[in-house]
PDB file of N, CA and C in Angstrom:
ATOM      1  N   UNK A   1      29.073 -24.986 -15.178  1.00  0.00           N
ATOM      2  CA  UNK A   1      28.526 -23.663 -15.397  1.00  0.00           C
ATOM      3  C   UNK A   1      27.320 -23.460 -14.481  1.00  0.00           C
ATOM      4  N   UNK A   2      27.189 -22.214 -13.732  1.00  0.00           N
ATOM      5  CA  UNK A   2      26.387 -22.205 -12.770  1.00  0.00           C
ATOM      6  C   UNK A   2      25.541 -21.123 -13.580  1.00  0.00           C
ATOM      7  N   UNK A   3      24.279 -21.297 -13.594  1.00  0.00           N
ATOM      8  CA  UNK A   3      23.314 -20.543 -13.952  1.00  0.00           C
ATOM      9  C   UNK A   3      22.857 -19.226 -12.632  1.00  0.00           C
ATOM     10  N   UNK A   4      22.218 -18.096 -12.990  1.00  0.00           N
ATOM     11  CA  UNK A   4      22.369 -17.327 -11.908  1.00  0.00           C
ATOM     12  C   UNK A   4      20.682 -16.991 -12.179  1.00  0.00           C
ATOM     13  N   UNK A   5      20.466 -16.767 -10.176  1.00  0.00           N
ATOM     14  CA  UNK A   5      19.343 -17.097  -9.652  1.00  0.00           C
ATOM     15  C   UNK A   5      18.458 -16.022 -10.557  1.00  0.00           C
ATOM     16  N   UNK A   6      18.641 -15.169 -11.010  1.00  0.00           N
ATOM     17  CA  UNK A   6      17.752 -14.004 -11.770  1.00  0.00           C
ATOM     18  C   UNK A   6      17.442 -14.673 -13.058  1.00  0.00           C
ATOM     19  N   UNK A   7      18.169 -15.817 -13.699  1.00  0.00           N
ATOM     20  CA  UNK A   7      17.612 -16.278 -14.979  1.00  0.00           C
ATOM     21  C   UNK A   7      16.761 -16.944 -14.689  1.00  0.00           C
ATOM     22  N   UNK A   8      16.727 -17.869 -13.838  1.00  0.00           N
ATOM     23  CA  UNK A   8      15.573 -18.885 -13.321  1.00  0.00           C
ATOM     24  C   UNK A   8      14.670 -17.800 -12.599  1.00  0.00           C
ATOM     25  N   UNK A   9      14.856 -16.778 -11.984  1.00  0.00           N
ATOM     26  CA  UNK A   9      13.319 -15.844 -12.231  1.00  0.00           C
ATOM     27  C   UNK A   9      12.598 -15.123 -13.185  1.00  0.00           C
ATOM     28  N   UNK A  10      13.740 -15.241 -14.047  1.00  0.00           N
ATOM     29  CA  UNK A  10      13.129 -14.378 -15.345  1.00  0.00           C
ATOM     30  C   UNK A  10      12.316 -15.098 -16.330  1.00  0.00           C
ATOM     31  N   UNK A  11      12.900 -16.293 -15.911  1.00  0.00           N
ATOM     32  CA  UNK A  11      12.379 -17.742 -16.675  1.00  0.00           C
ATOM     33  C   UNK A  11      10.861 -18.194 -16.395  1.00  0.00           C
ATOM     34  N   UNK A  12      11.247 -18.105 -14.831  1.00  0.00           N
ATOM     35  CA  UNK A  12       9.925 -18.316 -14.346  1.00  0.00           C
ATOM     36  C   UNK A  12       8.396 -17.386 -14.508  1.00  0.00           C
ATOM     37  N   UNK A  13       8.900 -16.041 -14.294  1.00  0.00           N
ATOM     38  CA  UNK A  13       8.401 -14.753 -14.888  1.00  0.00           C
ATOM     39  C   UNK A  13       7.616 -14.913 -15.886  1.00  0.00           C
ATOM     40  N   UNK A  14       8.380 -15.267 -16.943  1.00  0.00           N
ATOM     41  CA  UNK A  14       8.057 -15.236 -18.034  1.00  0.00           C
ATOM     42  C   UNK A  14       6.887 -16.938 -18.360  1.00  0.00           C
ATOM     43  N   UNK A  15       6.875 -17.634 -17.931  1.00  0.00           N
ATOM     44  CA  UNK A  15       5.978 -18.745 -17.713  1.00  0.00           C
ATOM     45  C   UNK A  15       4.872 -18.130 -16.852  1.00  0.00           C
ATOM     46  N   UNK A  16       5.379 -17.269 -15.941  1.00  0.00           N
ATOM     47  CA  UNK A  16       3.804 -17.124 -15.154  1.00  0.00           C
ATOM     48  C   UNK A  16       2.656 -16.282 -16.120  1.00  0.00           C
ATOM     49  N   UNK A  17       3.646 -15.321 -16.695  1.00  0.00           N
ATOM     50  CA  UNK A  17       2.509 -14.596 -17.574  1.00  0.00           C
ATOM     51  C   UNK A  17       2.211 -14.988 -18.789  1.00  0.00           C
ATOM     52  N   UNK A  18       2.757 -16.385 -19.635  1.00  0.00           N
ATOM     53  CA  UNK A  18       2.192 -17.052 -20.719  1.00  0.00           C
ATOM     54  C   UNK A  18       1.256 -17.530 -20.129  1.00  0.00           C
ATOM     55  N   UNK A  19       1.122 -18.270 -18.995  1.00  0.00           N
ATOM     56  CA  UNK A  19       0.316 -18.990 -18.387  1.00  0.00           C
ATOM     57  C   UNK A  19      -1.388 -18.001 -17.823  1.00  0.00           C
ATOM     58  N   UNK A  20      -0.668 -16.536 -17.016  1.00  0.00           N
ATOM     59  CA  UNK A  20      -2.135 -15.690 -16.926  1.00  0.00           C
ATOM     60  C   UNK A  20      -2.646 -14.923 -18.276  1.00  0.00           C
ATOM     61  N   UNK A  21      -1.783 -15.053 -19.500  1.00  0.00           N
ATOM     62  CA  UNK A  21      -2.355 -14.709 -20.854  1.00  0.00           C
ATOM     63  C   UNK A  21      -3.391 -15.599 -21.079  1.00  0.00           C
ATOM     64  N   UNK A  22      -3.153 -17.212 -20.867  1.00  0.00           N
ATOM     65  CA  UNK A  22      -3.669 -17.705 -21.526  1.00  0.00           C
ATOM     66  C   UNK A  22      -5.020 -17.977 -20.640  1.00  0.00           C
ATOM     67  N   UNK A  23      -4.934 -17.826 -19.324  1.00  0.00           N
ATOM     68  CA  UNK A  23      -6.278 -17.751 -18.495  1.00  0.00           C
ATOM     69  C   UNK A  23      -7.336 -16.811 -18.490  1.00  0.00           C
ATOM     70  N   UNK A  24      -6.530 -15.732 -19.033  1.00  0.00           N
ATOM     71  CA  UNK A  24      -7.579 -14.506 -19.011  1.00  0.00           C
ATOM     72  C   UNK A  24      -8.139 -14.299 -20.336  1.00  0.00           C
ATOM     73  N   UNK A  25      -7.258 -14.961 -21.883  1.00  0.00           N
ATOM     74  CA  UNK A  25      -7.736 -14.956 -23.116  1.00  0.00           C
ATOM     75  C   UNK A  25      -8.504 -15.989 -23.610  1.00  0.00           C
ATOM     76  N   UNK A  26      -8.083 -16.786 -23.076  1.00  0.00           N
ATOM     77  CA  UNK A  26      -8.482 -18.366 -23.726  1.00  0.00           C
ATOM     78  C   UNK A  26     -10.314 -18.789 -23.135  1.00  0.00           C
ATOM     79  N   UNK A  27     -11.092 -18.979 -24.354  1.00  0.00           N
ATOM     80  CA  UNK A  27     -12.689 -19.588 -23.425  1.00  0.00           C
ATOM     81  C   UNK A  27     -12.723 -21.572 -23.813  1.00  0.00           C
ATOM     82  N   UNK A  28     -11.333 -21.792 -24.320  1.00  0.00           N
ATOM     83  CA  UNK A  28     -11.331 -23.180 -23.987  1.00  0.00           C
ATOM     84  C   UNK A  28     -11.357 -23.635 -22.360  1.00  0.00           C
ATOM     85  N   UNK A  29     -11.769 -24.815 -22.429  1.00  0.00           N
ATOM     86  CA  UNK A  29     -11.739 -25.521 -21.038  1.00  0.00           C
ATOM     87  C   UNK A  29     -10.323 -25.814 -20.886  1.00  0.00           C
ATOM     88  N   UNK A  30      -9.653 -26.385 -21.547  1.00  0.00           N
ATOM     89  CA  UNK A  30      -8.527 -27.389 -21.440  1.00  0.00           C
ATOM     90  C   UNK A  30      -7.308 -26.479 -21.962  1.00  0.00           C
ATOM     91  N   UNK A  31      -7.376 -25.424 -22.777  1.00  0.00           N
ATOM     92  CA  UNK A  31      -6.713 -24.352 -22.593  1.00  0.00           C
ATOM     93  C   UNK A  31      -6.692 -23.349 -21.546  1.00  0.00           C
ATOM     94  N   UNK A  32      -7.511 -23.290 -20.849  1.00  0.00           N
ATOM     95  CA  UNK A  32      -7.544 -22.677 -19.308  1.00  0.00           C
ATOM     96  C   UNK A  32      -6.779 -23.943 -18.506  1.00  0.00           C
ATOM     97  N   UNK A  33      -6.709 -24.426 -18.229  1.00  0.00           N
ATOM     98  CA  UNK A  33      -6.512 -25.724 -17.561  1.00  0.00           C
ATOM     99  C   UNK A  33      -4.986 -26.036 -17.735  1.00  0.00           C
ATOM    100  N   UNK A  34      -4.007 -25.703 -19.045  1.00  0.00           N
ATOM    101  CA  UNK A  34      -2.938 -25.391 -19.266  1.00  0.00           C
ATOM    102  C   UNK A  34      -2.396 -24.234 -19.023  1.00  0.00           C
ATOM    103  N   UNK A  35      -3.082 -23.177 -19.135  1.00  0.00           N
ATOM    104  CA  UNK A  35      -2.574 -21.998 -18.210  1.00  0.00           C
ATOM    105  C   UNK A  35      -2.766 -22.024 -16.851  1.00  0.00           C
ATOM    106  N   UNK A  36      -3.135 -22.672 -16.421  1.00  0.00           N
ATOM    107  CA  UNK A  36      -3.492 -22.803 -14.635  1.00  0.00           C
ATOM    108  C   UNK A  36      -1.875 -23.593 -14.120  1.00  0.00           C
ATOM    109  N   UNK A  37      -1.613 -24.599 -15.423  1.00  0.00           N
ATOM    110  CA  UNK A  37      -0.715 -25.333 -15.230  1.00  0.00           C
ATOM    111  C   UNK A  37       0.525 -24.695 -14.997  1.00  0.00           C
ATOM    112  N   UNK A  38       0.428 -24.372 -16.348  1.00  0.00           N
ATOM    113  CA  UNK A  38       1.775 -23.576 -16.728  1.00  0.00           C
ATOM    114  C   UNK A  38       2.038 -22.339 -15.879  1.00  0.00           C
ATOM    115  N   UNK A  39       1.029 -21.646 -14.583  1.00  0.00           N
ATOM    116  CA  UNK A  39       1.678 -20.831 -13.364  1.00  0.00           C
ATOM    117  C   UNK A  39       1.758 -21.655 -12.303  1.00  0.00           C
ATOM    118  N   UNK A  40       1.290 -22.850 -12.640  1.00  0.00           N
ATOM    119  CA  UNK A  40       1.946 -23.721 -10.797  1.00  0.00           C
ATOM    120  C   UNK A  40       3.592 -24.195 -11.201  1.00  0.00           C
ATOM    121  N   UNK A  41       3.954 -24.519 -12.425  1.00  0.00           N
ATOM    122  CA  UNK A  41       4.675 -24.694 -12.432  1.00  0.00           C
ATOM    123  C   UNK A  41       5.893 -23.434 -12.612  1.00  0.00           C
ATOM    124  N   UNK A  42       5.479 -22.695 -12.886  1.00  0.00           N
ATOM    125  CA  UNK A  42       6.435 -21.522 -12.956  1.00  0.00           C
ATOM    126  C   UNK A  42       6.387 -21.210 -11.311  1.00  0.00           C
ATOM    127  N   UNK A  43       5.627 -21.741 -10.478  1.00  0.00           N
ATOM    128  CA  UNK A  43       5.674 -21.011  -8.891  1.00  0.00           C
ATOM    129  C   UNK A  43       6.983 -22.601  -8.311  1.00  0.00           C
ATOM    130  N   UNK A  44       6.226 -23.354  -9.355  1.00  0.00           N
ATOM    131  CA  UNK A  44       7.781 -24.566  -8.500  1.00  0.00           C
ATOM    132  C   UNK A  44       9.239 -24.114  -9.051  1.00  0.00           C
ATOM    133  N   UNK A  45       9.150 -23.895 -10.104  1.00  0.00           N
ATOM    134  CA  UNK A  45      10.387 -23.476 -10.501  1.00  0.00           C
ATOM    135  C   UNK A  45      11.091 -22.100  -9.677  1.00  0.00           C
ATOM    136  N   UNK A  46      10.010 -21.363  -9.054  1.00  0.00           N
ATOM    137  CA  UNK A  46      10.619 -20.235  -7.933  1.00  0.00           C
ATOM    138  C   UNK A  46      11.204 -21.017  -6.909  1.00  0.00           C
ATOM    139  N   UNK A  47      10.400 -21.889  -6.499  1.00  0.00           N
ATOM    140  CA  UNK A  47      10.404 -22.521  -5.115  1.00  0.00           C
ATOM    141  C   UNK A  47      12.192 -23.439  -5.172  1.00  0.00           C
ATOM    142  N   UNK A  48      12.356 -24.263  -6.437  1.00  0.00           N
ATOM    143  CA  UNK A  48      13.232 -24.855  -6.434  1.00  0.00           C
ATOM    144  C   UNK A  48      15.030 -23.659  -6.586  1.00  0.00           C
ATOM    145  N   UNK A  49      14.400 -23.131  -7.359  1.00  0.00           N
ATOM    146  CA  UNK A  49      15.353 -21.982  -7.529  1.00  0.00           C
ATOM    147  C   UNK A  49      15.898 -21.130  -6.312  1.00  0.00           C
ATOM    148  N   UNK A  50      14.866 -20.444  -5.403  1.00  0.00           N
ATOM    149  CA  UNK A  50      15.335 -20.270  -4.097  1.00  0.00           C
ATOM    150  C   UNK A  50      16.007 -20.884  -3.140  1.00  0.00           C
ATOM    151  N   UNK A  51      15.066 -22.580  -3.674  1.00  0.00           N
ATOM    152  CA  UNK A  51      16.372 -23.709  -2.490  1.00  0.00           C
ATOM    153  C   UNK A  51      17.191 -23.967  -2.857  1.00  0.00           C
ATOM    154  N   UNK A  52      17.907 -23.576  -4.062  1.00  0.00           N
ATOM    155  CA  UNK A  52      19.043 -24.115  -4.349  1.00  0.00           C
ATOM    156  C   UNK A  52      20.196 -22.726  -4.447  1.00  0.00           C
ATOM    157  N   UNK A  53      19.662 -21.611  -4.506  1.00  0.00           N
ATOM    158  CA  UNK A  53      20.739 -20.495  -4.256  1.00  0.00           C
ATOM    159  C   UNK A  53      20.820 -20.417  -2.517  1.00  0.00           C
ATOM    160  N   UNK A  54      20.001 -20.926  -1.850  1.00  0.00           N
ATOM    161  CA  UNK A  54      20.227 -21.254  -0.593  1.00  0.00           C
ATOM    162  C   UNK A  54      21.072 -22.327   0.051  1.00  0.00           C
ATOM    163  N   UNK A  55      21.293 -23.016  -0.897  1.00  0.00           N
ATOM    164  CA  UNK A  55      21.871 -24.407  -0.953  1.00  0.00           C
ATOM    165  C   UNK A  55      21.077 -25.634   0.100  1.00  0.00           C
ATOM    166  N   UNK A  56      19.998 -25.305   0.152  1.00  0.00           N
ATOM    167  CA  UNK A  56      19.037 -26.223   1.168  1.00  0.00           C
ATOM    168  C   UNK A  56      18.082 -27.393  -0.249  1.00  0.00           C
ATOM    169  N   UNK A  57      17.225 -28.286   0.386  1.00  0.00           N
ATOM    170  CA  UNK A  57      16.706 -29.209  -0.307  1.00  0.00           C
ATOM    171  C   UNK A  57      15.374 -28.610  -0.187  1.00  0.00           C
ATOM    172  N   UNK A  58      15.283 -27.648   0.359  1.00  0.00           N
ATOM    173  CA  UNK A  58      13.438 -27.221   1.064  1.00  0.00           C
ATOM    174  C   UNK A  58      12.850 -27.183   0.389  1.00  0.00           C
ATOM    175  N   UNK A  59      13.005 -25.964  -0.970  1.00  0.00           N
ATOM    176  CA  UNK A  59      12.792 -25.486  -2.144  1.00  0.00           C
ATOM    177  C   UNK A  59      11.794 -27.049  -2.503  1.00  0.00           C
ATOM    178  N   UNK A  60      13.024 -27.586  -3.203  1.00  0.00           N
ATOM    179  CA  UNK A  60      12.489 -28.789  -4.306  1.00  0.00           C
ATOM    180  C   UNK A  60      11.330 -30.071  -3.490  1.00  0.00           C
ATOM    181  N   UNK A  61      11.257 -29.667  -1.870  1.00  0.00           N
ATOM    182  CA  UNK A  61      10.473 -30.796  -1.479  1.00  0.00           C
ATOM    183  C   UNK A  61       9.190 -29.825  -1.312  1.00  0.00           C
ATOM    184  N   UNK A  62       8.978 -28.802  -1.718  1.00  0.00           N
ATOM    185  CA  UNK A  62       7.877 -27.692  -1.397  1.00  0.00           C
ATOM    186  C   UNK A  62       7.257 -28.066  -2.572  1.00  0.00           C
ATOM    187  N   UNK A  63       8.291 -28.037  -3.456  1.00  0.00           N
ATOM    188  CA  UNK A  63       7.712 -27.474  -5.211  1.00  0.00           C
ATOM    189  C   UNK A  63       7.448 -29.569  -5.431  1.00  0.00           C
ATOM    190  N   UNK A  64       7.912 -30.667  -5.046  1.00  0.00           N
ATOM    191  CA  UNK A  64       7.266 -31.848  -4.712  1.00  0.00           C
ATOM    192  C   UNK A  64       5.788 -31.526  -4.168  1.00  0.00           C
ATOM    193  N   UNK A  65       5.362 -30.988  -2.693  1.00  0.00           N
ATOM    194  CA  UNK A  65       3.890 -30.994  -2.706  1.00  0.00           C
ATOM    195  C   UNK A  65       3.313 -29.903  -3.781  1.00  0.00           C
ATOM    196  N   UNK A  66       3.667 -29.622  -4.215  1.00  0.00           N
ATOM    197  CA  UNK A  66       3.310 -28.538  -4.999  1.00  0.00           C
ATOM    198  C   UNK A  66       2.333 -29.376  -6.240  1.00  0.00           C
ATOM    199  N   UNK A  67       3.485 -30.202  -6.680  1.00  0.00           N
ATOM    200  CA  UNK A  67       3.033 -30.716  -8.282  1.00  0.00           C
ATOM    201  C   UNK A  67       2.053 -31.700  -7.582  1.00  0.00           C
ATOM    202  N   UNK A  68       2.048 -32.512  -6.465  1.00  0.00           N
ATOM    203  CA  UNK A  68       1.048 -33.417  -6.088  1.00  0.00           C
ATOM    204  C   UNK A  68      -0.315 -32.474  -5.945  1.00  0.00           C
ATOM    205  N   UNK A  69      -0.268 -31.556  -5.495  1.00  0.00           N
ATOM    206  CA  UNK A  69      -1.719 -30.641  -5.445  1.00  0.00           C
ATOM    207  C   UNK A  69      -2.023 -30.414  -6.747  1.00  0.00           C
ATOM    208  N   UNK A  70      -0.681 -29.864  -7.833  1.00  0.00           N
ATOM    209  CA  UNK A  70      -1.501 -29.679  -9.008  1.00  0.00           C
ATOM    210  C   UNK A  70      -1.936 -30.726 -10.079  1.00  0.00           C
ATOM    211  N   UNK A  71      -1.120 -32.105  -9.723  1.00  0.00           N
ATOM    212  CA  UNK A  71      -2.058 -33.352 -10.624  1.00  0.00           C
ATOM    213  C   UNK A  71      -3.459 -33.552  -9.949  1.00  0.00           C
ATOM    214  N   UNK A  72      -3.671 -33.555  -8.326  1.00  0.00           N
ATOM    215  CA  UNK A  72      -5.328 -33.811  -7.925  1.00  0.00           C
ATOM    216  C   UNK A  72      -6.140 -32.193  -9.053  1.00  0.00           C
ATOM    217  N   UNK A  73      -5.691 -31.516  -8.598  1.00  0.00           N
ATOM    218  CA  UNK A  73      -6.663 -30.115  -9.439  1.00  0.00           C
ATOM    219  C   UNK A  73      -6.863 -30.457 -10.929  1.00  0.00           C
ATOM    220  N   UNK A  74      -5.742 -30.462 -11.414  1.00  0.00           N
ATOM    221  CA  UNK A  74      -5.918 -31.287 -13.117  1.00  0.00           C
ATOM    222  C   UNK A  74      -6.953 -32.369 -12.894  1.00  0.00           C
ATOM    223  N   UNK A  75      -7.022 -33.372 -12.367  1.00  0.00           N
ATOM    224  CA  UNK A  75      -7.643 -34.255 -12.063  1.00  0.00           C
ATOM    225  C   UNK A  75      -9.132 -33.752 -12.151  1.00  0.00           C
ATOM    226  N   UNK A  76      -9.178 -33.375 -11.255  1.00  0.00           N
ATOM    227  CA  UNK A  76     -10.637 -32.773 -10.417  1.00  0.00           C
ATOM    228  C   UNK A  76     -11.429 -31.735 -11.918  1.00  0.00           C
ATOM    229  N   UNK A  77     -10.524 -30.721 -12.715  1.00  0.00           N
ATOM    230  CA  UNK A  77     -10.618 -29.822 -13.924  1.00  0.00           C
ATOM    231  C   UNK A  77     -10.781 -31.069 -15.477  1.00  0.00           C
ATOM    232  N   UNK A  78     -10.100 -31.998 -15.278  1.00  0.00           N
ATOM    233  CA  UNK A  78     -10.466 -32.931 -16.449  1.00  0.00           C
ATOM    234  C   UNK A  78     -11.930 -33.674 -16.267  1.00  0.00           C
ATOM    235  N   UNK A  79     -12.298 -33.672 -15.212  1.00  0.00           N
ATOM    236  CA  UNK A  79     -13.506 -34.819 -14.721  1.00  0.00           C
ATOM    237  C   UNK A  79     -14.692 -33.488 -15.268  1.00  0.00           C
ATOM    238  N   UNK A  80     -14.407 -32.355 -14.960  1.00  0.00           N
ATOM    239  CA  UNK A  80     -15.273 -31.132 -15.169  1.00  0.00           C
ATOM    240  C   UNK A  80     -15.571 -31.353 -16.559  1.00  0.00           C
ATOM    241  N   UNK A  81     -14.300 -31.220 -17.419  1.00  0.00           N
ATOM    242  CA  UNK A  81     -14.043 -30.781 -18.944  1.00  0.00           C
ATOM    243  C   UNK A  81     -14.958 -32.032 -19.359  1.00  0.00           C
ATOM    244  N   UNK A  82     -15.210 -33.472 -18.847  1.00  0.00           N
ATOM    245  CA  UNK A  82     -15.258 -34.421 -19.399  1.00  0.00           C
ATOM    246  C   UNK A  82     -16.859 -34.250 -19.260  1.00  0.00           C
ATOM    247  N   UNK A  83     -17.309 -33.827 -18.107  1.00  0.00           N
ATOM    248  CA  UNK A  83     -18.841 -33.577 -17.826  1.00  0.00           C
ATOM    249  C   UNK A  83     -19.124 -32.500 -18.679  1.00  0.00           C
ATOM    250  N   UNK A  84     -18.501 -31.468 -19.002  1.00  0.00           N
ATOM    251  CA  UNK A  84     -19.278 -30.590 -19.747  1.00  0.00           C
ATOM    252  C   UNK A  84     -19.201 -31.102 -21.505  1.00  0.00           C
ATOM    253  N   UNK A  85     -18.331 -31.296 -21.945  1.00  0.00           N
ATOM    254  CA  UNK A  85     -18.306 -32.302 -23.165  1.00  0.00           C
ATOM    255  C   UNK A  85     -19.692 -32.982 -23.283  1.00  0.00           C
ATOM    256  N   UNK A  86     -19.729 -34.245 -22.283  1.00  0.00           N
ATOM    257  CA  UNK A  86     -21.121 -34.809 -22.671  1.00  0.00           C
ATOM    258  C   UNK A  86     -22.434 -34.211 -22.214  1.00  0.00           C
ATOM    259  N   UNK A  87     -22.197 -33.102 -21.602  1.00  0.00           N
ATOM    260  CA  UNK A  87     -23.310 -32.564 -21.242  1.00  0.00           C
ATOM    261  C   UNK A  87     -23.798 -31.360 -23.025  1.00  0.00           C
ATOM    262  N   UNK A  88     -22.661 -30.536 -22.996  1.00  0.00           N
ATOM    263  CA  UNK A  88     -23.235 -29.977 -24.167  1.00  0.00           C
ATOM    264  C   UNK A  88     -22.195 -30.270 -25.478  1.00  0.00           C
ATOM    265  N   UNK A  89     -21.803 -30.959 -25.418  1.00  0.00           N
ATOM    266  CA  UNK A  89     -20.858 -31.711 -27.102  1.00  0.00           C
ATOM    267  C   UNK A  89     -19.756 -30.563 -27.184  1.00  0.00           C
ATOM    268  N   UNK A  90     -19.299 -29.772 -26.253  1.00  0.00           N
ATOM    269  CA  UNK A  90     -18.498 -28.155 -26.246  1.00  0.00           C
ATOM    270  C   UNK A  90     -17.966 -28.288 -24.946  1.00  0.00           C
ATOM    271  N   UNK A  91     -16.465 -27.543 -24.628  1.00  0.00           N
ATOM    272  CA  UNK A  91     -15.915 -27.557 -24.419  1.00  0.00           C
ATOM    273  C   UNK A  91     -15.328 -25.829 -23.584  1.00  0.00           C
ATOM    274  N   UNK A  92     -16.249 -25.171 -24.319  1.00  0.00           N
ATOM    275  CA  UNK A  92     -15.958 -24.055 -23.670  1.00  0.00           C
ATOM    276  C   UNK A  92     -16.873 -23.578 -22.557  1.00  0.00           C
ATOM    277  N   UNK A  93     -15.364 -22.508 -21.789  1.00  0.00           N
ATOM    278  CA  UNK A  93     -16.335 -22.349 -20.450  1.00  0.00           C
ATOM    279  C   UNK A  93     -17.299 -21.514 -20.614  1.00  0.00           C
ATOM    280  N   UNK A  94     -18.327 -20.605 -21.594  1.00  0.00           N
ATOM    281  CA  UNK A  94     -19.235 -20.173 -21.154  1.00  0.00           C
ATOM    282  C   UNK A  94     -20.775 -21.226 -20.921  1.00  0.00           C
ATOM    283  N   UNK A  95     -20.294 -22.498 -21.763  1.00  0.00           N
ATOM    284  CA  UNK A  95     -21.588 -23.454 -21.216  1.00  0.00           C
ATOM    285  C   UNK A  95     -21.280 -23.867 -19.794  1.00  0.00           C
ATOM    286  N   UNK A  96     -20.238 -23.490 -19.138  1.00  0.00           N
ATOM    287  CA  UNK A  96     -20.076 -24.015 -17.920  1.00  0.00           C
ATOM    288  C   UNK A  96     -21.428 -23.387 -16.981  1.00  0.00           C
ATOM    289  N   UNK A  97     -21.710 -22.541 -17.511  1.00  0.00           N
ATOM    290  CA  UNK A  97     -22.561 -21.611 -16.197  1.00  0.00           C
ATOM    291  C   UNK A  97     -23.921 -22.507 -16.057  1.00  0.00           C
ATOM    292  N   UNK A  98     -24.317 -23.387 -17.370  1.00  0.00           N
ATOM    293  CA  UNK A  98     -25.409 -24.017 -17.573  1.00  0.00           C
ATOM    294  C   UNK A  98     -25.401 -25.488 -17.073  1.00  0.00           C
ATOM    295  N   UNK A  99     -23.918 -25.397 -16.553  1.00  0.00           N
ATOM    296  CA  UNK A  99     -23.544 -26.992 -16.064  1.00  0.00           C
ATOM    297  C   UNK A  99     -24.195 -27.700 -15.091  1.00  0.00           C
ATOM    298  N   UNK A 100     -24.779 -26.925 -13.803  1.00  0.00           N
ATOM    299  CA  UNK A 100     -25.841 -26.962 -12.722  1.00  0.00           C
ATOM    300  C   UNK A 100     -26.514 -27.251 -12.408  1.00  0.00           C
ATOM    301  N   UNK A 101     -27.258 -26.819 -14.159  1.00  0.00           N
ATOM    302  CA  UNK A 101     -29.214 -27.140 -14.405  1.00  0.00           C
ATOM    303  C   UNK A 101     -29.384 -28.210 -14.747  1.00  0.00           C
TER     304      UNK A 101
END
């Protein structure tokens, strides 16, 4: 059964904007940080989806550097979350602005 390329955009679609709901609603750290997630991965799932109604491998080795950029950023966003934690015992980003001082 072949799935057709508009479900895997609709799919994806629909992940990108759970994902900018939850960036633009959410003042968790680590709930921002899952919506950041959850649109890189809805942009690999475009990427793989295009290479494969193309019938090429391009797609899935794009949406490969893809997820390697987005584990360093997670990376780089957990080391943040972890500094602001012990800096003010909280987690949300409006103590971020105080993170500096």
């Amino acid at each position: 059964m072949v799935i057709p390329l508009s479900a895997w955009l609709t799919l994806a679609a629909l992940m990108f904007a759970c994902g900018l709901y939850a960036v633009l609603t959410r003042r968790n750290a680590l709930a921002l940080l899952l919506g950041v997630e959850l649109m890189a991965n809805a942009a690999n799932l475009n990427l793989v989806a295009f290479g494969a109604a193309q019938g090429s491998y391009e797609g899935q080795v794009m949406a490969l550097f893809g997820m390697a950029l987005t584990v360093a950023e997670v990376a780089v966003g957990l080391a943040v979350v972890i500094q602001l934690y012990r800096r003010h015992k909280d987690i949300r980003i409006d103590a971020a602005s105080e993170l500096s001082g």
